[in-house]
Protein backbone atom coordinates (compact mmCIF):
# COMPACT_ATOMS: atom_id res chain seq x y z
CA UNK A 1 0.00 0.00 0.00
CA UNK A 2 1.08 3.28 -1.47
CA UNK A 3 -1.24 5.46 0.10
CA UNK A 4 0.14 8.52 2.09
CA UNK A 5 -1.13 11.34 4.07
CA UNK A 6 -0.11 14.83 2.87
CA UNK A 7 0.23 17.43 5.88
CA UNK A 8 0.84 21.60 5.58
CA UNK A 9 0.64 24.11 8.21
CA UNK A 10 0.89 27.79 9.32
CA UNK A 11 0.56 29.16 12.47
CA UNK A 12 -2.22 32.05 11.40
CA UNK A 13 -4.82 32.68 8.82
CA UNK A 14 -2.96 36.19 7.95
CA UNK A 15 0.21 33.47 6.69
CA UNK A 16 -2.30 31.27 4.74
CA UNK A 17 -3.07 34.16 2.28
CA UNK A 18 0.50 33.61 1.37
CA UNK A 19 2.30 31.16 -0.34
CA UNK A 20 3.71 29.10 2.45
CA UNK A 21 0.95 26.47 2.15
CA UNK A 22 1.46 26.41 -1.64
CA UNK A 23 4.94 25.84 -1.36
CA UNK A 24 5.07 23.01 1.18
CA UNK A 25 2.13 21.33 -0.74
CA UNK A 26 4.46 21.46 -4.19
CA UNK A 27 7.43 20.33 -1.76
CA UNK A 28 5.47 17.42 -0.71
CA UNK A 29 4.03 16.34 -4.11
CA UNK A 30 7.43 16.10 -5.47
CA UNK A 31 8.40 13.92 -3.01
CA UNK A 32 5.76 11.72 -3.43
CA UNK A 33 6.36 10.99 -7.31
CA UNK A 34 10.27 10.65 -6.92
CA UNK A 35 9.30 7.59 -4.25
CA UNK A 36 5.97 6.41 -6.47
CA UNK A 37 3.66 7.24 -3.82
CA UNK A 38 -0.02 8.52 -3.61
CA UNK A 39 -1.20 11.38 -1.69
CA UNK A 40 -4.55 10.37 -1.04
CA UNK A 41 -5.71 13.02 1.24
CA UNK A 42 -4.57 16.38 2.05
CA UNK A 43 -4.51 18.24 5.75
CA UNK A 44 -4.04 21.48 6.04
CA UNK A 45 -4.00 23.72 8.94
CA UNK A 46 -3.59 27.30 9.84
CA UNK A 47 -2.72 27.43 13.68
CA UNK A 48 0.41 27.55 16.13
CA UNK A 49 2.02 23.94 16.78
CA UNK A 50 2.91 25.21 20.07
CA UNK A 51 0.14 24.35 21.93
CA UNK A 52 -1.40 20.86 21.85
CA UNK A 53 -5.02 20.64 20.32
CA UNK A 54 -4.75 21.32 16.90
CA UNK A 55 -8.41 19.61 15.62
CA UNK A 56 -6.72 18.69 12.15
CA UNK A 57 -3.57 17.58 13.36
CA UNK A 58 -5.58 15.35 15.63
CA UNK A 59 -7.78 13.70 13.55
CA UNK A 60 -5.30 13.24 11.22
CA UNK A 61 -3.01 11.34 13.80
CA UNK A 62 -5.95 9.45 14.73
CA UNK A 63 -6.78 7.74 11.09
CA UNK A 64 -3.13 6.66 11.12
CA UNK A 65 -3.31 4.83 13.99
CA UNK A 66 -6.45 3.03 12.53
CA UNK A 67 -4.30 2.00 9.52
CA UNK A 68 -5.99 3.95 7.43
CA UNK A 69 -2.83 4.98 5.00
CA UNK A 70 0.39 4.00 5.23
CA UNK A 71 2.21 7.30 6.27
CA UNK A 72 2.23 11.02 6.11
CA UNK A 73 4.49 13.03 4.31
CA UNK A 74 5.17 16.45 5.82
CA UNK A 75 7.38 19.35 4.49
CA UNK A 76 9.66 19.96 7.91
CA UNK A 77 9.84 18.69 11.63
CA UNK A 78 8.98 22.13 12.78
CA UNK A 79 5.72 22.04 10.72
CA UNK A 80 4.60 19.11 12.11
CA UNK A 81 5.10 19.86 15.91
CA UNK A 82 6.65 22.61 18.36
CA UNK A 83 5.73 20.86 21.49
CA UNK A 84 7.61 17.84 22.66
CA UNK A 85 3.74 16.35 23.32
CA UNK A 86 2.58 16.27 19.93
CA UNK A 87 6.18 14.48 19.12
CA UNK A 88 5.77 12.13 21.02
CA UNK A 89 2.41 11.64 19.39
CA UNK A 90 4.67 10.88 16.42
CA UNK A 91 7.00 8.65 18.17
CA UNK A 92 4.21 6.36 18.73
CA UNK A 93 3.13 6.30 15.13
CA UNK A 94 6.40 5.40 14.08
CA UNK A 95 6.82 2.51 16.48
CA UNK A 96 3.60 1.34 15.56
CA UNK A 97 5.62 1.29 11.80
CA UNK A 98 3.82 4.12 10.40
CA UNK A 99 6.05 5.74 7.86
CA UNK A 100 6.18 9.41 8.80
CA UNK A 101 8.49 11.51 6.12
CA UNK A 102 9.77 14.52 6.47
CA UNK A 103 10.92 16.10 2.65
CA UNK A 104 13.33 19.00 3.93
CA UNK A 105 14.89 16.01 6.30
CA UNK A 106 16.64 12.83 5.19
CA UNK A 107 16.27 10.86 8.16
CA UNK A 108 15.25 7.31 8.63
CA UNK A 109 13.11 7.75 11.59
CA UNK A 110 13.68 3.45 12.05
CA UNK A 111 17.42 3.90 12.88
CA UNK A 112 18.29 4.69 16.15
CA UNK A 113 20.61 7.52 14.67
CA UNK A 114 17.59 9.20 12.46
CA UNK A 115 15.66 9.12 15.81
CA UNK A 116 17.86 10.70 17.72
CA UNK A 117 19.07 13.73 15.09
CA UNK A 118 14.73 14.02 14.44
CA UNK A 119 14.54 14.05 18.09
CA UNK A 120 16.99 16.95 18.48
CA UNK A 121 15.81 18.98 16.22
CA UNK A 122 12.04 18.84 17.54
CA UNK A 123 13.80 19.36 21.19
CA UNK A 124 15.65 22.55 19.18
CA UNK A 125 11.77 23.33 17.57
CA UNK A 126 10.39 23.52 21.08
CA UNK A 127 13.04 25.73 22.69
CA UNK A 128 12.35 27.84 19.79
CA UNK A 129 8.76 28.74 20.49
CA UNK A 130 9.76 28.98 24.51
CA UNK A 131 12.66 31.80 23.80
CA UNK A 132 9.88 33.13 21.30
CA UNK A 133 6.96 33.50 23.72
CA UNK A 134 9.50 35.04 26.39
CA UNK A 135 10.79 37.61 23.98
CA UNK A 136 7.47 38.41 22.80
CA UNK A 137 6.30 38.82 26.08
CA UNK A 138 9.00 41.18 27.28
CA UNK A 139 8.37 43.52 24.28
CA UNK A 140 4.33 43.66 25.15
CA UNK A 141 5.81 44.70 28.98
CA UNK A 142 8.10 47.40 27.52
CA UNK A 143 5.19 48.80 24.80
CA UNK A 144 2.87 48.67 28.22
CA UNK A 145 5.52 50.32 30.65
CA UNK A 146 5.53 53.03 28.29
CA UNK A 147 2.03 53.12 27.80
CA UNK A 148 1.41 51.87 24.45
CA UNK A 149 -1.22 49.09 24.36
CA UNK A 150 0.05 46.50 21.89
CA UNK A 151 -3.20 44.37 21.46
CA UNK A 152 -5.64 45.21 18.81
CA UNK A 153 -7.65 48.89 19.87
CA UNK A 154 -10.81 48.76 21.40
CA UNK A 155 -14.33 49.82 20.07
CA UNK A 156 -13.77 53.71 19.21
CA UNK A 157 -10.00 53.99 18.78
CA UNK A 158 -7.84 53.36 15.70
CA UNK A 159 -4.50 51.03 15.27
CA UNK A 160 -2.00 53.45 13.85
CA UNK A 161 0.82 50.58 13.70
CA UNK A 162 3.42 48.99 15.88
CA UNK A 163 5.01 50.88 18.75
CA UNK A 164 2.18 53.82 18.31
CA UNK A 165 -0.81 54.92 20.45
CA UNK A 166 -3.85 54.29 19.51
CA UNK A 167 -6.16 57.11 18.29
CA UNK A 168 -9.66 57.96 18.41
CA UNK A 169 -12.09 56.60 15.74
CA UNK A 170 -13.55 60.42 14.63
CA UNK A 171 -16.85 58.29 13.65
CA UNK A 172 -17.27 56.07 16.74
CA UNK A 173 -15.21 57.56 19.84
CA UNK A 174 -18.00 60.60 20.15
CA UNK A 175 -20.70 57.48 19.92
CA UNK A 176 -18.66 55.30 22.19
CA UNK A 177 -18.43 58.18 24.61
CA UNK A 178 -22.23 58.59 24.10
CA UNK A 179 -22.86 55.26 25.50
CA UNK A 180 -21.55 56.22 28.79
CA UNK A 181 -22.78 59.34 29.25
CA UNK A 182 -26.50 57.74 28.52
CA UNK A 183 -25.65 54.82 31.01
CA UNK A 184 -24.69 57.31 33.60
CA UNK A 185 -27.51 58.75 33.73
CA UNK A 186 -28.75 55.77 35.69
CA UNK A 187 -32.00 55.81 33.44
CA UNK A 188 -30.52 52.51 31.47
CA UNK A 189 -30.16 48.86 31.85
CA UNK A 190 -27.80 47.04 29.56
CA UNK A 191 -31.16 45.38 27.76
CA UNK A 192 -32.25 49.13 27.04
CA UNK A 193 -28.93 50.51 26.44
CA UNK A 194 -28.66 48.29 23.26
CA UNK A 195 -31.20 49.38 21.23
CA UNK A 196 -30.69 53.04 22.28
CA UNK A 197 -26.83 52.64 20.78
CA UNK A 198 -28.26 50.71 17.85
CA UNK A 199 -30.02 53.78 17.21
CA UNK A 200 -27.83 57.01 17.20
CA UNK A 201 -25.42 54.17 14.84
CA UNK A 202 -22.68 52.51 17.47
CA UNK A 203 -22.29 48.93 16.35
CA UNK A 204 -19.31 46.23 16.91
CA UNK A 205 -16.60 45.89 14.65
CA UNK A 206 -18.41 42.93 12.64
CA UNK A 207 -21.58 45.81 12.10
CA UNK A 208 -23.47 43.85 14.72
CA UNK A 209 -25.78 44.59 17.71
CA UNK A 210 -23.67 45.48 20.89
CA UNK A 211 -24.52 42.20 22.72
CA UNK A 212 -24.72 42.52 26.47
CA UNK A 213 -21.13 40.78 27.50
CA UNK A 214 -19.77 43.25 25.03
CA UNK A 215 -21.69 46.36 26.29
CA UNK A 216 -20.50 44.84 30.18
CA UNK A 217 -16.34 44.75 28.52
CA UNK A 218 -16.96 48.08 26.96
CA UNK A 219 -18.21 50.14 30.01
CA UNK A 220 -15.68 48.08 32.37
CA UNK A 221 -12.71 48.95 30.13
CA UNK A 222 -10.44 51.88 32.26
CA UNK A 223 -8.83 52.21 28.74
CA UNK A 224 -11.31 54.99 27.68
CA UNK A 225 -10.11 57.27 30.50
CA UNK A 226 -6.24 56.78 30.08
CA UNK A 227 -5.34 53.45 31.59
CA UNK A 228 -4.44 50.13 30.33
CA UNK A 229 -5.71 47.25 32.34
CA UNK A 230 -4.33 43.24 31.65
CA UNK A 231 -7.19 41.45 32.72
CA UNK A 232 -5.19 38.22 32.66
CA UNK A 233 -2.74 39.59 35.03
CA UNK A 234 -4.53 42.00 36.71
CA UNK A 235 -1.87 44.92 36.03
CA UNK A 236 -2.75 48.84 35.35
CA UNK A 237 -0.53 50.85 33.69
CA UNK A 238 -0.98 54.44 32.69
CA UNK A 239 -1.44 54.88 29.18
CA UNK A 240 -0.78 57.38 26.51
CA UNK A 241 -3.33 57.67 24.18
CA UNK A 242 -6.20 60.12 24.18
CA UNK A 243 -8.65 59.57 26.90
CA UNK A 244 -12.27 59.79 25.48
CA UNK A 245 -14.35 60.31 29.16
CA UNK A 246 -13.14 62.00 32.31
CA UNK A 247 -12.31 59.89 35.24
CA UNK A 248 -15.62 61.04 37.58
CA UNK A 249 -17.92 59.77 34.18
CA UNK A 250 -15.91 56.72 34.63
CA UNK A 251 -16.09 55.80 38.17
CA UNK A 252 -20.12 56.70 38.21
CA UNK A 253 -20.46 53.93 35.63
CA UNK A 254 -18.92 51.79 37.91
CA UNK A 255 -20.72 52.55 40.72
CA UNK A 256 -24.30 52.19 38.62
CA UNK A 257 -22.40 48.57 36.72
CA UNK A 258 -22.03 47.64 40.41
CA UNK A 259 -25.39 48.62 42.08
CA UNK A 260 -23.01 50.89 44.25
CA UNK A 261 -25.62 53.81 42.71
CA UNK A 262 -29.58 52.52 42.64
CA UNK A 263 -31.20 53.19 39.67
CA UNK A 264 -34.13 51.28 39.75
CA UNK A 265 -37.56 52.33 39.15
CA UNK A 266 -39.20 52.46 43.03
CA UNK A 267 -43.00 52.26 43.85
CA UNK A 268 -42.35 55.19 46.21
CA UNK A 269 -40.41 58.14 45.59
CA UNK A 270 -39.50 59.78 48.44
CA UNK A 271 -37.80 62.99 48.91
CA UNK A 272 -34.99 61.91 50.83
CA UNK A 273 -34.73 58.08 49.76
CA UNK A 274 -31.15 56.96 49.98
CA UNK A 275 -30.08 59.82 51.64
CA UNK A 276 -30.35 60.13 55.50
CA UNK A 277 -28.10 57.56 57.52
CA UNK A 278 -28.36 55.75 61.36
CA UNK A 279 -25.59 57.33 63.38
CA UNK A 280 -25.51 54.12 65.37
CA UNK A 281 -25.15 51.54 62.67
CA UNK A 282 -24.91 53.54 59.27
CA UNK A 283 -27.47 52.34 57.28
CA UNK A 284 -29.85 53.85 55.02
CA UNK A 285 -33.22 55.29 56.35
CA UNK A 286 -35.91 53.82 54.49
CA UNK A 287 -39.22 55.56 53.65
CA UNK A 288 -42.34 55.17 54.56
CA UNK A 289 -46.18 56.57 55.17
CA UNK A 290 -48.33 56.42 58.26
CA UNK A 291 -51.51 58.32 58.70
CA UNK A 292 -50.54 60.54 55.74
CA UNK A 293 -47.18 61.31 56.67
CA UNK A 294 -43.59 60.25 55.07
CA UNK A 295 -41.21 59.16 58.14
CA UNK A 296 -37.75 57.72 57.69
CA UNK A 297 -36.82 54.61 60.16
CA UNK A 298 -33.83 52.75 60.53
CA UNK A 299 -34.93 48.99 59.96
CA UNK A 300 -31.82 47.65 61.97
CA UNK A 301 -33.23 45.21 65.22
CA UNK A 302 -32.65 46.92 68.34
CA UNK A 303 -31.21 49.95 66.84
CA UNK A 304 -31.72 53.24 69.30
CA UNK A 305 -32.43 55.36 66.69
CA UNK A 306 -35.88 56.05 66.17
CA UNK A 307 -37.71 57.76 63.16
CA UNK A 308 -38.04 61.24 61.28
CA UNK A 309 -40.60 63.22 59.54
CA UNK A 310 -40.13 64.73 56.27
CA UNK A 311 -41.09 67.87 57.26
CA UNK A 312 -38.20 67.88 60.14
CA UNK A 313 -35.48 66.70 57.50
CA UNK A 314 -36.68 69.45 54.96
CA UNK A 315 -36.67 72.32 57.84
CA UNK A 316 -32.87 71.54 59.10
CA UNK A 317 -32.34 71.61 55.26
CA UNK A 318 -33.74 75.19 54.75
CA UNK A 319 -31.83 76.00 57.90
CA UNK A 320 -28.58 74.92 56.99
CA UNK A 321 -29.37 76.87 53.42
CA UNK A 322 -30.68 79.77 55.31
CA UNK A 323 -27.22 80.40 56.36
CA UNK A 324 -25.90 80.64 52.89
CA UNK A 325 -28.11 83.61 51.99
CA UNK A 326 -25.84 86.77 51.07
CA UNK A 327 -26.86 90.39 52.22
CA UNK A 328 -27.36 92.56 49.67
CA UNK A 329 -23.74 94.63 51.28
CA UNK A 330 -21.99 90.97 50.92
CA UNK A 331 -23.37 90.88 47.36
CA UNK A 332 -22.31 94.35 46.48
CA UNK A 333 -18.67 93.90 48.15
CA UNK A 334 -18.21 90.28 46.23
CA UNK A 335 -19.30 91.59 43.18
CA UNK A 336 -16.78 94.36 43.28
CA UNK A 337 -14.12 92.02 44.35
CA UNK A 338 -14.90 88.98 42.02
CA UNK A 339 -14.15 91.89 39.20
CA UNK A 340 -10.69 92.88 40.34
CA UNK A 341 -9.94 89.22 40.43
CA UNK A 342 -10.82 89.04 36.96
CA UNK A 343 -8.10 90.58 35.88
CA UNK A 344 -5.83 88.45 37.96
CA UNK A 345 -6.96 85.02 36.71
CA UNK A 346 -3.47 84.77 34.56
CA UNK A 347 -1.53 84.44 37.98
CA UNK A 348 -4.26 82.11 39.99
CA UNK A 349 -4.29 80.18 36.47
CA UNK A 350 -0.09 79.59 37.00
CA UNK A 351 -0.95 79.11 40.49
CA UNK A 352 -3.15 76.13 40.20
CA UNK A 353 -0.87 74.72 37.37
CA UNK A 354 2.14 74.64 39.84
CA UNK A 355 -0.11 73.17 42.19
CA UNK A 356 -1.02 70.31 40.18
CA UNK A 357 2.10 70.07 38.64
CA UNK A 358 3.89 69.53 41.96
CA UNK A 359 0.82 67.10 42.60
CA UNK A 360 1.29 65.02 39.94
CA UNK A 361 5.64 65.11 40.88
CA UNK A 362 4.76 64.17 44.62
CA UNK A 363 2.74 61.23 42.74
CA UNK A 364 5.08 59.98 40.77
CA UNK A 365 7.34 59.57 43.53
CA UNK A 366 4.99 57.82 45.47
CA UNK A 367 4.68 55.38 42.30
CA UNK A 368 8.08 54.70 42.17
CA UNK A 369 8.60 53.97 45.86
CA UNK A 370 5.78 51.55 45.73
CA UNK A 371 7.49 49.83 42.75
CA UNK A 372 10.61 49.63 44.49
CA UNK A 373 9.08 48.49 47.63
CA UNK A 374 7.25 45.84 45.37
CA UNK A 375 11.13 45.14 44.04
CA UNK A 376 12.00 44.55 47.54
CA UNK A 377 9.42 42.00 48.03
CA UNK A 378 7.78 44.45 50.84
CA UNK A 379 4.28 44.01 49.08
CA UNK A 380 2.29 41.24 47.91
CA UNK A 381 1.24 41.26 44.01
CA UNK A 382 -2.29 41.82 45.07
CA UNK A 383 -1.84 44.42 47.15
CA UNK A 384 0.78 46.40 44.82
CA UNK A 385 -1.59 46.23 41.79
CA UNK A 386 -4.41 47.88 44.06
CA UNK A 387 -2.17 50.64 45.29
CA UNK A 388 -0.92 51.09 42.11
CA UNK A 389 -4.47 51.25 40.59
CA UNK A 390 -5.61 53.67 42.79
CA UNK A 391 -2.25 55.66 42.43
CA UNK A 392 -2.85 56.09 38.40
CA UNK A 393 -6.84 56.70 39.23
CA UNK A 394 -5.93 59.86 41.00
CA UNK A 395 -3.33 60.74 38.75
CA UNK A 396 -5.52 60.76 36.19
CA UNK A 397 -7.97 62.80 37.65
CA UNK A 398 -4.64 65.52 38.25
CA UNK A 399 -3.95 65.29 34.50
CA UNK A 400 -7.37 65.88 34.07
CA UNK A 401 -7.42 69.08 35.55
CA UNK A 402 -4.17 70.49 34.70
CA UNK A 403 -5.26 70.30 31.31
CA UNK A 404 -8.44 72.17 32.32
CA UNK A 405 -6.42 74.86 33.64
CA UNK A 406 -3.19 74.57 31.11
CA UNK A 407 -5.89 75.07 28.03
CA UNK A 408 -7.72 77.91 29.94
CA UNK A 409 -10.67 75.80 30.06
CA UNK A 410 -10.85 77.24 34.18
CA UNK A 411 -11.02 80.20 35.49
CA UNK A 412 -11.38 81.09 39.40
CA UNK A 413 -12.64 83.92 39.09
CA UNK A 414 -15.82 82.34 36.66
CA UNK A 415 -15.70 79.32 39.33
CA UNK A 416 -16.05 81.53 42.36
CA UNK A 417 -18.62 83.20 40.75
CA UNK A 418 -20.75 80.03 39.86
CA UNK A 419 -20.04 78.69 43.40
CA UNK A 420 -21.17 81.85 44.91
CA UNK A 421 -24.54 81.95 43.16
CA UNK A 422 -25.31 78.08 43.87
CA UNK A 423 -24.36 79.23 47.60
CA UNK A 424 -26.39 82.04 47.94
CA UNK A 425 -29.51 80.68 46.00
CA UNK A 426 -29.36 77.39 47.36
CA UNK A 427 -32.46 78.49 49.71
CA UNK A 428 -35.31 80.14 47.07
CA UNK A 429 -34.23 77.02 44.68
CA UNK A 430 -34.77 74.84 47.45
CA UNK A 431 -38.24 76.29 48.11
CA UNK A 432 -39.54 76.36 44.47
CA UNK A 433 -37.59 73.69 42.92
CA UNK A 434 -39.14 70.21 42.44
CA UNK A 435 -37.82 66.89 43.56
CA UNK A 436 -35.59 66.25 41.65
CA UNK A 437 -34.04 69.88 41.86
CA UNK A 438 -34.60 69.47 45.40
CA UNK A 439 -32.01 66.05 45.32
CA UNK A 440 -29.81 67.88 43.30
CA UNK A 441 -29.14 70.38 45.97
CA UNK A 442 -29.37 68.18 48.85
CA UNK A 443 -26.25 65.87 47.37
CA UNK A 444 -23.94 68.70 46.17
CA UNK A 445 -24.44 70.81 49.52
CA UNK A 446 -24.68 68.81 52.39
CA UNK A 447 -22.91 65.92 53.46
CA UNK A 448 -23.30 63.16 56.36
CA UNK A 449 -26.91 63.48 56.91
CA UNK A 450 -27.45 61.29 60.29
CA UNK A 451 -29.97 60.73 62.39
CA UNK A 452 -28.85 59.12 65.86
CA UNK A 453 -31.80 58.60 68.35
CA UNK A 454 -33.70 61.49 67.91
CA UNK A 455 -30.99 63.94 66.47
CA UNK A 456 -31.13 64.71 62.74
CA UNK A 457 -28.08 66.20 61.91
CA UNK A 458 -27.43 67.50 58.22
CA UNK A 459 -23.97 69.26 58.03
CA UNK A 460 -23.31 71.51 54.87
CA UNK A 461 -20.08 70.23 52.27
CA UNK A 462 -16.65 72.23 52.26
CA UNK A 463 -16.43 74.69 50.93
CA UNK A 464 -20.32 75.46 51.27
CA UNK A 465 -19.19 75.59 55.07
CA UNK A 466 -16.61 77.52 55.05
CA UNK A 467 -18.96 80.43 53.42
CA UNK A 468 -22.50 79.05 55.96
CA UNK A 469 -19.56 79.92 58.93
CA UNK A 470 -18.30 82.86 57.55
CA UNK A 471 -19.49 85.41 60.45
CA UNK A 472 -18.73 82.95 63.47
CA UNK A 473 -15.70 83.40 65.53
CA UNK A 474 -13.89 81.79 68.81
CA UNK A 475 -12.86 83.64 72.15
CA UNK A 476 -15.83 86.16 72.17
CA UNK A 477 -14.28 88.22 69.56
CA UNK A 478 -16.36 90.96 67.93
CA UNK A 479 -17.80 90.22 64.57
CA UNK A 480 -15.84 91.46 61.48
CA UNK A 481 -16.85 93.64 58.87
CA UNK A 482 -17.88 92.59 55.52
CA UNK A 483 -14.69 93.08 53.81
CA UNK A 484 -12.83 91.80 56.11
CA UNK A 485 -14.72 88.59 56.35
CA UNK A 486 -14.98 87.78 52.92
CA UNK A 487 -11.07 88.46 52.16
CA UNK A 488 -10.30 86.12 54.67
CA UNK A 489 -12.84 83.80 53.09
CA UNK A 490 -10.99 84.17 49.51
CA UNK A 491 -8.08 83.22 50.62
CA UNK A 492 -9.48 80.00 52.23
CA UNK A 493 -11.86 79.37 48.78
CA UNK A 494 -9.31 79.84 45.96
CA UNK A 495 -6.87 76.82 46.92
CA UNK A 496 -10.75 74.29 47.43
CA UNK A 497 -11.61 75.51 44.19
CA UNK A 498 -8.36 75.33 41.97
CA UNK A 499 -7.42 71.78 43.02
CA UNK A 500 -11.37 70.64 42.86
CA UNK A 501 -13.56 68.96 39.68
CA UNK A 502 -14.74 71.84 38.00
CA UNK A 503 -18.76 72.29 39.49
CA UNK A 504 -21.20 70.72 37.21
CA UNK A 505 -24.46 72.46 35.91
CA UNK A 506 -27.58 71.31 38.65
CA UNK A 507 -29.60 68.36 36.92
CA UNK A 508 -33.03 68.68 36.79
């Protein structure tokens, strides 16, 4: 029996558009008429021999050890197998007295000399691939370290070529950004989210329907605000392509992905829901109505704190508010002063890029020490790669806003002003606003709303404080005058608001 197996491989589809498989088949029919022998089948496969579990190679290896052909004529060792497994495969075949042929190799694999040189070079084969996966694998951990990501972009961003950072898609980045800015809102669930993205055009790579594991990867991925994450080894590194969402966007999605945020539809919507706390055991106050009032309990067994009516929580609200109000001399006086500092902006503009800029030095310091202490063996993987995370989180959110104020995209003087006005009208808006305006001011002015026993205490946020406590003083000292009172309260406002987020508009 004449009948042989013919066998070709590459290790990727890209290398079977060339001529490599053409070649070895050529190779191997010559080979075959010199000796008189028929190919009678043909195997061809376009994956790494690295690896064990190449389907073709399999099957292939099975039919010979059925006896169903004589042999197999392949072009080299290496394209046969690069693992010492899938040789050994081979071994057994040609104990069993399967012919196996190799035409760039004249060995006879039934001497103990044409063995052992085969056996070499599949040994020399293997080492190959090894020393080729580390080498590989060092140049992916240089491109990372210097923040190029060396895998194929993500949805929105372009491959520009090797050793280059990826750049925005200008068709799909501003739709790719879209779809978190419409899942932040909190008004979306990833079954709704799809069809809304189908719509305004955002689509995978393949023009399909954003599935839902895809929409989950896509609003997970830290890439779109300036880091690179390896998922397999859990590593961050700071990137340097263009970021397409801020860092706050970011970490909101996060919180809705993982229910940190609650954004689903309730049967009651109360005015304070998820808001107030238990000083004794910090849990949420949870609505509810009793003889046509809204009262917030604490549902904890055995807890000391006891309940709250609406109408208390919304009057220590006012009150707090109240305290905001400006005269109509403080309005005058800031007016004339938020003018003068107009003209200064330039110089608190350098100011607040030092500032950052010395921020973002002091950080990179502390990144290096924590590598080195990681060096050392001082840390733990696990607990390096968090640090580390949260390191590049807030140093993104510094680049963030040194580009702000290096672009003249901020201005304290425009800042102060907008804080001032959401200060001093906090109290009418309160008092005509609806519920949702009503939220909107109770989370961006007030902070650690408790209610232990029978104490509700609602403190205002800094630097809403800072202006609520403007008049009060220690030691029995008299009360200051206006301008003296509000100069000292500049020069306590300008450093909160240069090295803050830039305030958002109210929602509605």
């Amino acid at each position: 029996m004449n009948d042989y197996y013919g066998y070709t491989r590459v290790s990727t589809v890209k290398q079977g558009e060339g001529v490599s498989l053409q070649q070895q088949h050529e190779a191997i029919e010559r080979h075959a008429q010199r000796n008189n022998w028929e190919v009678v089948r043909w195997f061809e496969e376009q994956e790494t021999a690295a690896k064990r579990g190449r389907p073709v190679f399999s099957e292939m290896i099975r039919l010979l050890k059925r006896g169903k052909a004589r042999g197999v004529i392949i072009h080299k060792i290496d394209r046969s197998a690069r693992n010492l497994r899938d040789w050994a495969d081979l071994g057994e075949l040609i104990d069993q007295g399967v012919d196996v042929h190799f035409v760039n190799e004249s060995l006879d694999l039934h001497t103990r000399g044409g063995r052992l040189s085969a056996d070499i070079q599949a040994v020399v084969a293997s080492d190959y691939i090894r020393n080729l996966r580390e080498e590989t694998k060092k140049g992916i951990d240089g491109r990372l370290k210097q923040g190029i990501y060396p895998m194929p972009a993500p949805l929105g961003y372009l491959d520009m070529g090797g050793g280059k950072a990826k750049t925005p898609d200008p068709s799909k980045a501003p739709l790719v950004k879209q779809a978190f800015e419409l899942y932040g809102t909190g008004r979306f669930s990833f079954e709704t989210l799809a069809p809304e993205l189908e719509s305004i055009g955002l689509r995978s790579r393949t023009g399909n329907v954003i599935a839902k594991n895809h929409l989950t990867r896509l609003l997970g991925n830290p890439f779109y605000m300036g880091l690179i994450r390896i998922k397999r080894s859990g590593q961050t590194y700071q990137g340097v392509h263009q970021p397409l969402i801020s860092k706050s966007l970011y970490t909101r999605v996060q919180d809705i992905m993982h229910g940190r945020t609650n954004t689903c539809s309730l049967r009651h919507d109360f005015l304070f829901r998820r808001r107030l706390n238990c000083g004794q055991c910090q849990y949420r106050l949870i609505g509810e109505t009793h003889k046509g009032f809204i009262y917030y309990r604490c549902q904890t067994t055995n807890c000391p704190t006891t309940t709250v009516r609406e109408e208390v929580v919304e009057t220590t609200v006012l009150d707090r508010f109240q305290r905001l109000r400006l005269t109509v001399g403080e309005q005058r006086y800031i007016d004339q002063e938020l003018r003068q500092m107009r003209a200064e902006d330039t110089q608190h503009q350098d100011d607040a890029v030092k500032a950052l800029q010395l921020k973002l030095g002091h950080l990179d310091e502390r990144l290096n020490r924590l590598t080195d202490a990681y060096i050392d063996r001082l840390l733990e993987k696990d607990s390096f790669e968090a640090r580390k995370k949260a390191l590049l989180m807030e140093r993104t959110d510094a680049e963030e806003k040194l580009a702000e104020w290096s672009g003249g995209g901020r201005s304290v003087s425009e800042e102060l002003t907008h804080f001032l006005e959401r200060a001093g009208g906090a109290y009418s808006g309160y008092k005509v606003g609806n519920p949702p305006e009503k939220r909107d001011l109770v989370d961006s002015l007030t902070s650690n709303r408790l209610l232990t026993g029978k104490t509700l205490d609602i403190s205002l946020a800094l630097p809403f404080q800072e202006v609520a406590s403007r008049f009060e003083n220690s030691c029995g000292a008299p009360r200051r005058d206006i301008a003296r009172t509000w100069q000292a309260l500049f020069r306590r406002l300008i450093p909160i608001i240069s090295t803050t987020r830039a305030p958002a508009s109210p929602s509605c």
